[in-house]
N, C-alpha and C. Protein backbone atom coordinates (compact mmCIF):
# COMPACT_ATOMS: atom_id res chain seq x y z
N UNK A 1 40.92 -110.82 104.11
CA UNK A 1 40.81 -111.63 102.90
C UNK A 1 40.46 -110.74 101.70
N UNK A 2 41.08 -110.84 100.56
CA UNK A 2 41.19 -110.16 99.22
C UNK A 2 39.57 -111.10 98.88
N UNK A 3 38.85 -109.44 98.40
CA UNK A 3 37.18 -109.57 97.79
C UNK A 3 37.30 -110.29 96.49
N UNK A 4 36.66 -111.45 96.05
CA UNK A 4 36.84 -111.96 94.98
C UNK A 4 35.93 -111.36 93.82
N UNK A 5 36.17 -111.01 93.29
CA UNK A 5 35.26 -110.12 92.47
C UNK A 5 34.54 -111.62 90.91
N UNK A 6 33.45 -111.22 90.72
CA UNK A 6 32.46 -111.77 89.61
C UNK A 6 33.04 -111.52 88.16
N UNK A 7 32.60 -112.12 87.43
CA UNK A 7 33.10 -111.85 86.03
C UNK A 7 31.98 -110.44 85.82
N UNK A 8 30.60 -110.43 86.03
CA UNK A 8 30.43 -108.92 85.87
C UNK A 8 30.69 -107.85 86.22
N UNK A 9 30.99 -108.13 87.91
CA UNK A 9 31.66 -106.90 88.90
C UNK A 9 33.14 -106.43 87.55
N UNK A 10 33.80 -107.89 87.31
CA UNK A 10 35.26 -106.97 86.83
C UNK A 10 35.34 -106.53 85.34
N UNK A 11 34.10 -107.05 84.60
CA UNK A 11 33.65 -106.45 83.24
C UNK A 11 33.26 -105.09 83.73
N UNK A 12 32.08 -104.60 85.12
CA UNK A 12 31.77 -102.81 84.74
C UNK A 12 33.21 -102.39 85.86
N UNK A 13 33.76 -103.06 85.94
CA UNK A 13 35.24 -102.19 86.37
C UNK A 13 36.14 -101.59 85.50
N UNK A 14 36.43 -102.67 84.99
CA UNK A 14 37.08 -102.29 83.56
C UNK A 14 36.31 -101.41 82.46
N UNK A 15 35.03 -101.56 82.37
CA UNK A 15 34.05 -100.58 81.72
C UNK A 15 33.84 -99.15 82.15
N UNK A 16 34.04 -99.25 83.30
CA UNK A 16 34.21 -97.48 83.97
C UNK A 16 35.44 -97.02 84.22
N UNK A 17 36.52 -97.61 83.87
CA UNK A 17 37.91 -97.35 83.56
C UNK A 17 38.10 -96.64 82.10
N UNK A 18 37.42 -97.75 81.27
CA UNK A 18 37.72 -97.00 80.03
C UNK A 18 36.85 -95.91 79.74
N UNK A 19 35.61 -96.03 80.20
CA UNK A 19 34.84 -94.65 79.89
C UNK A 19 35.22 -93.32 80.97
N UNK A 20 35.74 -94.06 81.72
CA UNK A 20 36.37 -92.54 82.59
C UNK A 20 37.42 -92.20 82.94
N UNK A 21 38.47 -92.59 81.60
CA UNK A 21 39.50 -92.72 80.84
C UNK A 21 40.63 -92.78 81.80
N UNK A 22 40.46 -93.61 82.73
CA UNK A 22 41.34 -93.85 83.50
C UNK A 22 42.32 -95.21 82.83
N UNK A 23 41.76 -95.80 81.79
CA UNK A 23 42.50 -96.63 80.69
C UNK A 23 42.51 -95.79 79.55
N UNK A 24 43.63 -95.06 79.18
CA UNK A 24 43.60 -94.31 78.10
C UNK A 24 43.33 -94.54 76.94
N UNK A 25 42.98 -94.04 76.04
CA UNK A 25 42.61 -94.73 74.88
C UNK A 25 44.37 -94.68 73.36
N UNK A 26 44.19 -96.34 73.61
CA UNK A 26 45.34 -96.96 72.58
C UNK A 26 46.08 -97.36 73.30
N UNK A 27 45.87 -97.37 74.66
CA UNK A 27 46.84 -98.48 75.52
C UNK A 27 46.04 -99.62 75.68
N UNK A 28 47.05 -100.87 75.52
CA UNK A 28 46.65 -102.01 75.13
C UNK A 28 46.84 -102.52 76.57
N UNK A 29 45.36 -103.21 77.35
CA UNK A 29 45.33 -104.05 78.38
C UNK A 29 46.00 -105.66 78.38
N UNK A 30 46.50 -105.73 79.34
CA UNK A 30 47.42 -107.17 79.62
C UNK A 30 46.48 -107.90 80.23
N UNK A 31 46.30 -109.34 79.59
CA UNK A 31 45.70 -110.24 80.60
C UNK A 31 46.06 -111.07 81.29
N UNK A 32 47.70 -110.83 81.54
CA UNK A 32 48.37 -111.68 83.00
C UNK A 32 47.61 -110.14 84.03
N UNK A 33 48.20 -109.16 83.88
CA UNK A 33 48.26 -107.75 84.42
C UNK A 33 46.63 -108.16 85.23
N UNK A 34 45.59 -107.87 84.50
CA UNK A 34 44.01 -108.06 84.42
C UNK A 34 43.69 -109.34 85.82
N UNK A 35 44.45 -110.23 85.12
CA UNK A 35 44.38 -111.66 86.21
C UNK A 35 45.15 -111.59 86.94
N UNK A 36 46.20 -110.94 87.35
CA UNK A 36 46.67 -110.92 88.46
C UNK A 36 46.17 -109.98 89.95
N UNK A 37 45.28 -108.82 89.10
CA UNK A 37 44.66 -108.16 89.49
C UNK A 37 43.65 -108.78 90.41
N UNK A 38 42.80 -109.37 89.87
CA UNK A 38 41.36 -109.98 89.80
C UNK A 38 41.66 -110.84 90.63
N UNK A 39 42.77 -111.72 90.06
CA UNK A 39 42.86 -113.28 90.98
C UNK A 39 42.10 -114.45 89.72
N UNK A 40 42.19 -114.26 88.65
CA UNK A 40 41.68 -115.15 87.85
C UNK A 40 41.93 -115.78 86.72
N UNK A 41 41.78 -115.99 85.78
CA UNK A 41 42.33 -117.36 84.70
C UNK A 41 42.16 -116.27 83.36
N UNK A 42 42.91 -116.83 81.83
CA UNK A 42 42.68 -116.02 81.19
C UNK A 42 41.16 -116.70 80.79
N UNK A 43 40.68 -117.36 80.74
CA UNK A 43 39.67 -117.62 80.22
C UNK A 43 37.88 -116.60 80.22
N UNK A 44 38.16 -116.34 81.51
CA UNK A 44 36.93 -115.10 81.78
C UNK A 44 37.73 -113.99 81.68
N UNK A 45 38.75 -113.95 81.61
CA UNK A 45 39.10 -112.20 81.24
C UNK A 45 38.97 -112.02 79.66
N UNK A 46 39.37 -113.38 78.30
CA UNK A 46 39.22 -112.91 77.59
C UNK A 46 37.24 -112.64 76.92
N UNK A 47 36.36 -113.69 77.94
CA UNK A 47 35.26 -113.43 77.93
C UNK A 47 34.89 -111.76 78.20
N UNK A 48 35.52 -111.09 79.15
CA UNK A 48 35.34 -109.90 79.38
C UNK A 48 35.99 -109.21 78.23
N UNK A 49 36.86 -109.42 77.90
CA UNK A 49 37.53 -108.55 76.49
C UNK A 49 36.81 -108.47 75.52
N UNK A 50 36.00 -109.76 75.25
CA UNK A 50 35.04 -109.80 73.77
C UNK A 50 33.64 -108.71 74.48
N UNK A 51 33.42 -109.19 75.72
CA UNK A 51 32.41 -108.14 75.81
C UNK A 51 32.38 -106.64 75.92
N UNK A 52 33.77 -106.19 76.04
CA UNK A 52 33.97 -104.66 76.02
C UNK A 52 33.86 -104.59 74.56
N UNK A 53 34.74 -105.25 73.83
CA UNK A 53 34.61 -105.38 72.22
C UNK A 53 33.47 -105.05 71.54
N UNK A 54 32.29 -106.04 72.42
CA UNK A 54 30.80 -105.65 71.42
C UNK A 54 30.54 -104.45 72.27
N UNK A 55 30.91 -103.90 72.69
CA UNK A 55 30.35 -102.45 73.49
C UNK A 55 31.60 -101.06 72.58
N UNK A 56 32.64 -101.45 71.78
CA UNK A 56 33.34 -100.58 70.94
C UNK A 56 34.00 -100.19 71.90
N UNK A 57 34.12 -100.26 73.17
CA UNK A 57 35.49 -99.77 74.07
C UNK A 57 36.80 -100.31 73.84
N UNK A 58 36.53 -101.79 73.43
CA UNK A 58 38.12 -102.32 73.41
C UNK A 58 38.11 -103.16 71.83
N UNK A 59 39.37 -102.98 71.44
CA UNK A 59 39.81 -103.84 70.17
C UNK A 59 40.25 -104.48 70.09
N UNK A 60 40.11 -105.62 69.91
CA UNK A 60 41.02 -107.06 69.65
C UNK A 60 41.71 -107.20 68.49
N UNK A 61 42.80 -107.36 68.61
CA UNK A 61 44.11 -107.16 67.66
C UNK A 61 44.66 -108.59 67.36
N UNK A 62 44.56 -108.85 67.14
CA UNK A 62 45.08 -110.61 66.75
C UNK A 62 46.45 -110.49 66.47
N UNK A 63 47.04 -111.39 67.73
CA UNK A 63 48.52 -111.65 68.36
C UNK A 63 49.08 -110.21 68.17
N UNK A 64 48.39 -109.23 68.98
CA UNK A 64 49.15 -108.20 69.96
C UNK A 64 48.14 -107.86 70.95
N UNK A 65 46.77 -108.15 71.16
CA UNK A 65 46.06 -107.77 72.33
C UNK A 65 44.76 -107.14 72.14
N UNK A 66 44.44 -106.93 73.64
CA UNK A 66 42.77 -105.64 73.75
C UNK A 66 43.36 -104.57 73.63
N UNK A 67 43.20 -103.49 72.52
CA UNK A 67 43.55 -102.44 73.03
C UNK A 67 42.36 -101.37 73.06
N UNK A 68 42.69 -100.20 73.91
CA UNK A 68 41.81 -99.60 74.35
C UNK A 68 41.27 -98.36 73.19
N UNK A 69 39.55 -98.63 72.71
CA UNK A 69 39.36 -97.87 71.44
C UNK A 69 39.18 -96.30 71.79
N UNK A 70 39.96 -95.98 70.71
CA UNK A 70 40.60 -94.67 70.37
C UNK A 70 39.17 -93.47 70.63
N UNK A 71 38.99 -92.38 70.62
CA UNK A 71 37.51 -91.68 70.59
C UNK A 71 37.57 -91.50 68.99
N UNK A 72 36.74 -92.18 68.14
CA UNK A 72 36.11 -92.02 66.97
C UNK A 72 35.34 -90.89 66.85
N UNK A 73 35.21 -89.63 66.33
CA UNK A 73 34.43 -88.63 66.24
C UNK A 73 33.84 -88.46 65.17
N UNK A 74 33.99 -89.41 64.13
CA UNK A 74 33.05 -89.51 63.05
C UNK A 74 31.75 -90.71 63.58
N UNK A 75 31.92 -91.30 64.42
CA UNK A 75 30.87 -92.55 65.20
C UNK A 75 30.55 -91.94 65.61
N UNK A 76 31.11 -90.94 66.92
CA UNK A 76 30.54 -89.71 67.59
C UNK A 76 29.05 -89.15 67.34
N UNK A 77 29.86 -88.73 65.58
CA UNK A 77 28.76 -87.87 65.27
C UNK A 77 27.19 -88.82 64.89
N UNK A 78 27.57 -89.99 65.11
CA UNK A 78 26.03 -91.05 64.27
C UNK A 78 25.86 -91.16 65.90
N UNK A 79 26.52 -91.13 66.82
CA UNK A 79 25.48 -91.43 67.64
C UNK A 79 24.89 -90.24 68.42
N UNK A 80 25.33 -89.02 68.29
CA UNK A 80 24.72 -88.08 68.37
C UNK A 80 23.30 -87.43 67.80
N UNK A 81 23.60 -88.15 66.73
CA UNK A 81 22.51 -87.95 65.89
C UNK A 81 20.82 -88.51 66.28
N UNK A 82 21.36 -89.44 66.65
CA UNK A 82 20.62 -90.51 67.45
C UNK A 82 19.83 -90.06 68.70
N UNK A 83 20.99 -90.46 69.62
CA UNK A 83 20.51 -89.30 71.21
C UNK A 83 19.59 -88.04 71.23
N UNK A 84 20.15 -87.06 70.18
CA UNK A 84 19.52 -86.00 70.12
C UNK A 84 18.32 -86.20 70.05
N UNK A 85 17.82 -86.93 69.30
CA UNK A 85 16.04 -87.67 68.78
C UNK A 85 15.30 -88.48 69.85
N UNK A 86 16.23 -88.97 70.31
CA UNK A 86 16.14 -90.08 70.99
C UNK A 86 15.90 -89.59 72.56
N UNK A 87 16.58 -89.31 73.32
CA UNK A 87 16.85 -88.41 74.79
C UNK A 87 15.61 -87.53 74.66
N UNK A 88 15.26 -86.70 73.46
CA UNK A 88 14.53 -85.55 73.72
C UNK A 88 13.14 -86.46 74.04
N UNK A 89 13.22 -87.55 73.36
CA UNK A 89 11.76 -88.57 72.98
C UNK A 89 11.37 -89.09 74.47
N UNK A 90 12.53 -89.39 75.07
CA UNK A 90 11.87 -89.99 76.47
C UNK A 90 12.10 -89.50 77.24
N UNK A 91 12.97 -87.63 76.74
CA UNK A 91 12.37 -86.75 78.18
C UNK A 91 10.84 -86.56 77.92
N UNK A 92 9.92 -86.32 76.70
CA UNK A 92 8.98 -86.32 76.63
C UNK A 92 7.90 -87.38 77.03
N UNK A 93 8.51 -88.38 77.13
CA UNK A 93 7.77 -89.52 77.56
C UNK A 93 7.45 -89.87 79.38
N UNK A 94 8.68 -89.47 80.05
CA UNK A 94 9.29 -89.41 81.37
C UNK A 94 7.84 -88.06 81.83
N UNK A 95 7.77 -87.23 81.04
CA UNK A 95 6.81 -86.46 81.67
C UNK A 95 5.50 -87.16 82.23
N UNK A 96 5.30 -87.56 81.35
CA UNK A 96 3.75 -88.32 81.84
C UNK A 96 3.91 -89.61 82.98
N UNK A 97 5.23 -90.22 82.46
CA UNK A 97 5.08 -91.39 83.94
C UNK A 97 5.95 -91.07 85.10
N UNK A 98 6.62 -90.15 85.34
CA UNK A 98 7.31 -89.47 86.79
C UNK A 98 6.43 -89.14 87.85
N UNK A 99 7.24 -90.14 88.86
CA UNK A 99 6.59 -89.40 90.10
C UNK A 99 7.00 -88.13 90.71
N UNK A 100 6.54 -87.99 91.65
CA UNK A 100 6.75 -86.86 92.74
C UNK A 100 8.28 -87.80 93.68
N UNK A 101 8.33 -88.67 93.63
CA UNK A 101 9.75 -89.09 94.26
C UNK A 101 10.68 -88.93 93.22
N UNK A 102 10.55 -89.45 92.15
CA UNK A 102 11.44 -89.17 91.20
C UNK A 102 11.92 -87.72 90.80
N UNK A 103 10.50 -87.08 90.19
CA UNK A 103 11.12 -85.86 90.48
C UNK A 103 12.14 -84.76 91.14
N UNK A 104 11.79 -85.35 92.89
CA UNK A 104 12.78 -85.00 94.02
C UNK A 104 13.97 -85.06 93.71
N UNK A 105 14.06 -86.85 93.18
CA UNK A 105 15.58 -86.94 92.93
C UNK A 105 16.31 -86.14 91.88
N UNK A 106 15.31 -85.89 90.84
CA UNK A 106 16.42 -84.88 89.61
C UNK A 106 16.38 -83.65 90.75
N UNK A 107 15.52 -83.21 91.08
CA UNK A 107 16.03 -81.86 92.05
C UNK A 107 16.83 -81.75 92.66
N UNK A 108 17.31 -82.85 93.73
CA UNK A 108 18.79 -83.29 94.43
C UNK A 108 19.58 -82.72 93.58
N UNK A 109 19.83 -84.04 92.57
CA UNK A 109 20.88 -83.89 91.80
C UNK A 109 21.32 -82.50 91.04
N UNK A 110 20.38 -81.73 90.82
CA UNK A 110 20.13 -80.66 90.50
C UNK A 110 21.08 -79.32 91.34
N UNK A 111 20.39 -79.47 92.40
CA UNK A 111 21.14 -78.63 93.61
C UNK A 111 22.29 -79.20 93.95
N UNK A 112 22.75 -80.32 93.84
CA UNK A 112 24.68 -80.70 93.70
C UNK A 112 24.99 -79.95 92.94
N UNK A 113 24.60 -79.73 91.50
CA UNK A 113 25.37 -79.28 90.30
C UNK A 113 25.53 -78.12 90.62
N UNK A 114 24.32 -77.26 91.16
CA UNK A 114 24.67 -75.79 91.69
C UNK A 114 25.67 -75.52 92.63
N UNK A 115 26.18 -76.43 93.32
CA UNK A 115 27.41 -76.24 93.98
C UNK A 115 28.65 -76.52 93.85
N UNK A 116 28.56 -77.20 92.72
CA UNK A 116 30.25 -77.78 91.77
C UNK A 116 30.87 -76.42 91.33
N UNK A 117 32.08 -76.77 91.55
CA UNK A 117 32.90 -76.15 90.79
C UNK A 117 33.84 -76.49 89.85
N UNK A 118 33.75 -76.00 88.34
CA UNK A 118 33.98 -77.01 87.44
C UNK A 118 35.52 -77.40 87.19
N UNK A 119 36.23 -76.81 87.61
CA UNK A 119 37.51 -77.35 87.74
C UNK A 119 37.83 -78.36 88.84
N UNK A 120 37.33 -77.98 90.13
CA UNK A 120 37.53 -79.25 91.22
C UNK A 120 36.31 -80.08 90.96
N UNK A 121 35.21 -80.11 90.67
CA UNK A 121 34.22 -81.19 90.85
C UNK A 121 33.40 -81.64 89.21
N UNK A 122 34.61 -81.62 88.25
CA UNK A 122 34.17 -82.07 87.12
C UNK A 122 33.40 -83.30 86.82
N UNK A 123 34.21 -83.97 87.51
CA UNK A 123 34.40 -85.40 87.45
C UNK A 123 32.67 -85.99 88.15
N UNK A 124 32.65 -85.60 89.16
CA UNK A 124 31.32 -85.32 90.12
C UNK A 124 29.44 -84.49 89.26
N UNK A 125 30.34 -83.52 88.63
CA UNK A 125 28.80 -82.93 87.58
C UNK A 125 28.81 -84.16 86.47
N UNK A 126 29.96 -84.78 86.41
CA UNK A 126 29.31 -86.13 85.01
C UNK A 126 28.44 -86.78 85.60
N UNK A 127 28.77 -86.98 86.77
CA UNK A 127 28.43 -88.19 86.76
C UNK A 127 26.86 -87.70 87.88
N UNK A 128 26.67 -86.87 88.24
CA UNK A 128 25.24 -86.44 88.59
C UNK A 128 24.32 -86.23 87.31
N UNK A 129 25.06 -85.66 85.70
CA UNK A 129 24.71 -85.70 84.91
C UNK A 129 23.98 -86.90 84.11
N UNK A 130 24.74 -87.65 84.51
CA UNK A 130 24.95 -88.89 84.08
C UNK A 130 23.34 -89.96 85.01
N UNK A 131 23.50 -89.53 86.32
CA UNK A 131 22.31 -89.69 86.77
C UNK A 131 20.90 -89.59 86.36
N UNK A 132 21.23 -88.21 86.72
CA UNK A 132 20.01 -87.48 85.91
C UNK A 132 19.24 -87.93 84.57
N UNK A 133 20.32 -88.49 83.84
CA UNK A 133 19.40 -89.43 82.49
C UNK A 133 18.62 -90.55 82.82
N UNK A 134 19.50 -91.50 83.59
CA UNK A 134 18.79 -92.66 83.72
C UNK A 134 17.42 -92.52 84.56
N UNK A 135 17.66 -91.08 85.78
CA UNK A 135 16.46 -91.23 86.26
C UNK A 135 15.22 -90.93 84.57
N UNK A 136 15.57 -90.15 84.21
CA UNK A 136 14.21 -90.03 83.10
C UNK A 136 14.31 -91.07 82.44
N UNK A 137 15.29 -92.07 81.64
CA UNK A 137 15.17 -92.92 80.99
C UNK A 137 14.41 -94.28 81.38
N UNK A 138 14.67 -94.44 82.91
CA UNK A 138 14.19 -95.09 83.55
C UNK A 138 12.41 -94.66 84.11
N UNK A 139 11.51 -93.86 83.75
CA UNK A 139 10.65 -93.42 84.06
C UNK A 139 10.28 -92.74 82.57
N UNK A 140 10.96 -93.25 81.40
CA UNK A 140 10.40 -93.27 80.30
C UNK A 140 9.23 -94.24 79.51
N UNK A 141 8.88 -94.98 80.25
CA UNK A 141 8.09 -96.28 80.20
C UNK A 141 8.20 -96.77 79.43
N UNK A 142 9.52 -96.91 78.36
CA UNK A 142 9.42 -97.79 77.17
C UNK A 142 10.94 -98.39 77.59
N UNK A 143 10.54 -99.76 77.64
CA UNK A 143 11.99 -100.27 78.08
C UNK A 143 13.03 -100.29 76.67
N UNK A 144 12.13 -100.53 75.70
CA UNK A 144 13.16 -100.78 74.32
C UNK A 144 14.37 -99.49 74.29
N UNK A 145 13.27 -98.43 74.60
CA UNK A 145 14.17 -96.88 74.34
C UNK A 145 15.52 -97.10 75.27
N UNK A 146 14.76 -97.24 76.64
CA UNK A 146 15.86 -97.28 77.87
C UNK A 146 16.91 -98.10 77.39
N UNK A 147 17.09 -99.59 76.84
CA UNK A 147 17.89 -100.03 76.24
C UNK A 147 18.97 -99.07 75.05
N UNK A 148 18.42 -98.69 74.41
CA UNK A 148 19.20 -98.40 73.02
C UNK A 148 20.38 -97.27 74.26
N UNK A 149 19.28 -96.41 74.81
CA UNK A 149 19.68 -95.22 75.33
C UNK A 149 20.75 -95.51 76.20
N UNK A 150 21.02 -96.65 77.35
CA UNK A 150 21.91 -97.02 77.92
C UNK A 150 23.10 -97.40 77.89
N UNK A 151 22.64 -98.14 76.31
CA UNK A 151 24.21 -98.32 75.36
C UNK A 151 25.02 -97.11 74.86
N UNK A 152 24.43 -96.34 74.17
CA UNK A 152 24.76 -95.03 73.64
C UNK A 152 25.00 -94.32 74.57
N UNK A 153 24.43 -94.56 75.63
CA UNK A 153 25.07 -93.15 76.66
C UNK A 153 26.64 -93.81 77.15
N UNK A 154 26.90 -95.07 77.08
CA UNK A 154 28.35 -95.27 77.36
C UNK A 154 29.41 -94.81 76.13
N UNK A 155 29.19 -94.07 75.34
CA UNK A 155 29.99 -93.44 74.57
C UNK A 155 29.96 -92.11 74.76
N UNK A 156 28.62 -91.20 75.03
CA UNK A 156 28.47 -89.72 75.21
C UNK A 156 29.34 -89.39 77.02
N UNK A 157 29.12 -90.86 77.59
CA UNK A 157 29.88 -90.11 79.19
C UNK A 157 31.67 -90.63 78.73
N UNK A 158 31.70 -91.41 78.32
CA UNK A 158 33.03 -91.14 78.11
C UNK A 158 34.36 -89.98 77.31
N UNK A 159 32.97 -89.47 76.07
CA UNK A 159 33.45 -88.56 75.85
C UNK A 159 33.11 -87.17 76.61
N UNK A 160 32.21 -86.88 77.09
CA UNK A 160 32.69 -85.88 78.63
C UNK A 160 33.36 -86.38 79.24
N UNK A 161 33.92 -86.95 79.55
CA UNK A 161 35.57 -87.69 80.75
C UNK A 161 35.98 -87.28 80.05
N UNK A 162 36.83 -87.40 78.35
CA UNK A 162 37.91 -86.84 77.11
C UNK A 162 37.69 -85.30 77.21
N UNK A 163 36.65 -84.87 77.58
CA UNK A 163 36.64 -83.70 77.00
C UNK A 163 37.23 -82.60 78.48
N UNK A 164 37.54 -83.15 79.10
CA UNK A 164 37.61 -82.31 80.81
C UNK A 164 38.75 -80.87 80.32
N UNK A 165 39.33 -81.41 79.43
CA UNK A 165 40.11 -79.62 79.41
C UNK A 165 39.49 -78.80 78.69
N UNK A 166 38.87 -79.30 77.85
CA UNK A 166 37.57 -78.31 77.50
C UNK A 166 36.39 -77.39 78.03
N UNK A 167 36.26 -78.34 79.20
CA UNK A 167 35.22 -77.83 79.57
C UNK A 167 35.26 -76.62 80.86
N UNK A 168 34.80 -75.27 80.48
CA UNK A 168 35.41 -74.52 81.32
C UNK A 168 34.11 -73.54 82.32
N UNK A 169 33.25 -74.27 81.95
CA UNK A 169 31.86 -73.95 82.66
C UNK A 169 31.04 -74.65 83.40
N UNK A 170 30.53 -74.57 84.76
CA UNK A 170 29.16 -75.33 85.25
C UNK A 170 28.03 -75.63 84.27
N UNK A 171 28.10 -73.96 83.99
CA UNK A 171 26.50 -73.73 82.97
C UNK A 171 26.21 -74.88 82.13
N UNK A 172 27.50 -75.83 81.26
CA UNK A 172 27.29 -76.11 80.06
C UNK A 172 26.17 -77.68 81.12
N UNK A 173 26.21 -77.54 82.23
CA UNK A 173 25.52 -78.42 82.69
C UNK A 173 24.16 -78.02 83.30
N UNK A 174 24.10 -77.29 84.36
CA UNK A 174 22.94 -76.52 85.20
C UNK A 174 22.15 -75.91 83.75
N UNK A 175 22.57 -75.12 82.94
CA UNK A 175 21.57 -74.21 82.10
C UNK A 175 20.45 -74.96 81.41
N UNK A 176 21.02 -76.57 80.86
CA UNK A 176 19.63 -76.65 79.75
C UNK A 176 19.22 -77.71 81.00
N UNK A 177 20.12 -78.26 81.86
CA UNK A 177 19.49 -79.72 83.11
C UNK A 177 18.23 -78.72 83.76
N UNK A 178 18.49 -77.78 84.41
CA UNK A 178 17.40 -76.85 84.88
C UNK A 178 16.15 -76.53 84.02
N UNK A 179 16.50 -76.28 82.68
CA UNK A 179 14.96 -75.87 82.13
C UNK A 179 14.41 -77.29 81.85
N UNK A 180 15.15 -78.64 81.58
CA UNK A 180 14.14 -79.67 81.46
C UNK A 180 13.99 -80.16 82.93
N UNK A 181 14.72 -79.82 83.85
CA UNK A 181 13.79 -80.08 85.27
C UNK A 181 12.63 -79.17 85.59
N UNK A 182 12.56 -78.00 85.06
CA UNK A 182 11.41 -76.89 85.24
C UNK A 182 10.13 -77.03 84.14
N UNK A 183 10.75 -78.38 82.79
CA UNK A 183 9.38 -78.54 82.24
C UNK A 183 8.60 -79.45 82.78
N UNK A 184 9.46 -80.74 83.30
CA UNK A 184 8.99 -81.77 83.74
C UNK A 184 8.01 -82.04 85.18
N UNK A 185 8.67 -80.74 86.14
CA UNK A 185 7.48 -80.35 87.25
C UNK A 185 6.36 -79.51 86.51
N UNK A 186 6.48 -79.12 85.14
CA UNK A 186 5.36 -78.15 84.59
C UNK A 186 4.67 -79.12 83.99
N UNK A 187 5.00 -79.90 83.81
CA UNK A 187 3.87 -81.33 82.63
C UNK A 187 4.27 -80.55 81.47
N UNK A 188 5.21 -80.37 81.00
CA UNK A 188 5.14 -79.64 79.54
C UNK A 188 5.84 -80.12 78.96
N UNK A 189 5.56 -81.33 78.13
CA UNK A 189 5.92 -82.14 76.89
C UNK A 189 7.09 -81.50 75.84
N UNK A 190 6.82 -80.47 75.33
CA UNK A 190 7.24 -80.02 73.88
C UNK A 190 8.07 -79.41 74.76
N UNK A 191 8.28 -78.75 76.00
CA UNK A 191 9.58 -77.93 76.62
C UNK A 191 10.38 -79.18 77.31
N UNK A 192 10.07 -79.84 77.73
CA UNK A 192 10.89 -81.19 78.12
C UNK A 192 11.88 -81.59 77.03
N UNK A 193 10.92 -81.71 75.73
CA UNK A 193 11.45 -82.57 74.59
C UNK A 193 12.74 -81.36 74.02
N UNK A 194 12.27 -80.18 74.02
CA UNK A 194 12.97 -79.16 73.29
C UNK A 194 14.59 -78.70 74.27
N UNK A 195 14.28 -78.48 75.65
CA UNK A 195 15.28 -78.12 76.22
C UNK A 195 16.17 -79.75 76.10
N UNK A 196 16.14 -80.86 76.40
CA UNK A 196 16.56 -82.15 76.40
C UNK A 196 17.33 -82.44 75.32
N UNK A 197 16.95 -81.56 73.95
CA UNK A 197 18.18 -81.72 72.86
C UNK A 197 18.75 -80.81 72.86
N UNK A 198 18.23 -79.22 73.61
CA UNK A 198 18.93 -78.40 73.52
C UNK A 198 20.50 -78.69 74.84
N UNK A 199 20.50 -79.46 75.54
CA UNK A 199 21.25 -79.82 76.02
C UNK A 199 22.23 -80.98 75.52
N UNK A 200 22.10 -81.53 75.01
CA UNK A 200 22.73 -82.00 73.84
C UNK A 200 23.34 -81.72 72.83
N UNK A 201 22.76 -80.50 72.15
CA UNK A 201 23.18 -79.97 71.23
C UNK A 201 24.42 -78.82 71.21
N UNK A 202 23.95 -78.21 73.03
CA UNK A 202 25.38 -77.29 73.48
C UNK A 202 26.63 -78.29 73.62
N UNK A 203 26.66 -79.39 74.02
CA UNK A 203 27.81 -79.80 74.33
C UNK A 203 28.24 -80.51 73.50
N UNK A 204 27.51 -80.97 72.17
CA UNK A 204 28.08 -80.82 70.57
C UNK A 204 28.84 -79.82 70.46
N UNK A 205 28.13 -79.02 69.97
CA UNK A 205 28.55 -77.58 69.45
C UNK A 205 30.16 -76.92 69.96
N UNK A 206 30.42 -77.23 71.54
CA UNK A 206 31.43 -76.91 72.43
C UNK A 206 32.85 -78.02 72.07
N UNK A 207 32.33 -79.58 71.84
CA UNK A 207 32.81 -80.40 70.92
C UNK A 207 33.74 -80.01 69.87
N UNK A 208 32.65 -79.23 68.62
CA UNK A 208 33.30 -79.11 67.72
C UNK A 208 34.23 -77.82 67.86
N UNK A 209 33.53 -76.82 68.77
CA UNK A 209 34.86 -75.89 68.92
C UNK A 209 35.93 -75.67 69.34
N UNK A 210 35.89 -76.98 70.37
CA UNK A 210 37.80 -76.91 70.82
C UNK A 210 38.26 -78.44 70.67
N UNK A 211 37.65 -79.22 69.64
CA UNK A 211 38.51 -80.44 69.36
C UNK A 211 38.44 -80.93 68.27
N UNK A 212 37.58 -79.99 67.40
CA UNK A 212 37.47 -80.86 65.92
C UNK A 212 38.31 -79.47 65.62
């Protein structure tokens, strides 16, 4: 028997499609296509369309469709701006309320990345990357932050998915993930906070040199 999937199950389906650009961006989604898929009516698919909409993944075009939003790199740059302040704030915060289990887990994840190789296991360092935040965001003790931060990070992982021919190093991941895993077993606030944008700020910088 075909799994009937939830209107949320097939909203973060379609949500990790487009951020891991397996829906390219400016191809316009069909909602016979969508519902035939699913097994469902247009009525909750176009509920799911408005909600990718308020999330800036998809555009509603009036009488031609959802189509899939383009990477904006002038938005880019405001929400970078953001993160940078922001990420460094509740790696600094994550210091003081992390456990010793938590910790473990960025170490895991940690020692995966040391074994990727960035042409076969790109796809795999995002998304350990990608881990790795929520564990601190989530052990940032301010839920408001964790919010803002959860939204915004669905634009920064999608543009690492865009950026995969660019990227021609492990390091741009292991180098600054390692020194804020080495402040955060140190209790050291201001090196947490500092390496945490400095990791941010390399894969700006790499950004603007092979796509702007």
């Amino acid at each position: 028997m075909k799994k009937k999937f939830t209107t949320d199950e097939i909203y973060k389906i379609l949500k990790d499609r487009i951020i891991q650009i397996k829906y390219e961006p400016g191809i316009v989604l069909n909602e016979v296509d969508i519902g035939n898929e699913f097994e469902i009516s247009r009525t909750p698919i176009r509920e799911i369309f408005q909600r990718l909409n308020s999330n800036k993944l998809l555009k509603i075009i009036p009488r031609y469709g959802a189509q899939v939003s383009h990477i904006d790199f002038k938005y880019m740059k405001s929400i970078f701006e953001i993160t940078r302040e922001f990420d460094s704030l509740a790696t600094r915060l994550c210091v003081d309320n992390i456990s010793d289990g938590e910790i473990l887990k960025l170490e895991e994840i940690y020692n995966n990345l040391l074994q990727y190789n960035i042409e076969e296991d790109y796809q795999k360092a995002i998304s350990e990357d990608e881990k790795f935040h929520k564990i601190v965001l989530k052990n940032c003790g301010n839920p408001c932050l964790e919010d803002i931060l959860s939204n915004l990070h669905i634009h920064t992982e999608r543009l690492w998915h865009y950026s995969e021919d660019n990227i021609d190093s492990i390091e741009i991941f292991i180098g600054t993930l390692g020194k804020v895993l080495g402040a955060i077993k140190e209790k050291d606030k201001e090196k947490a906070e500092k390496y945490a944008r400095e990791h941010i700020d390399i894969f700006v910088e790499k950004v603007k040199k092979e796509m702007l």
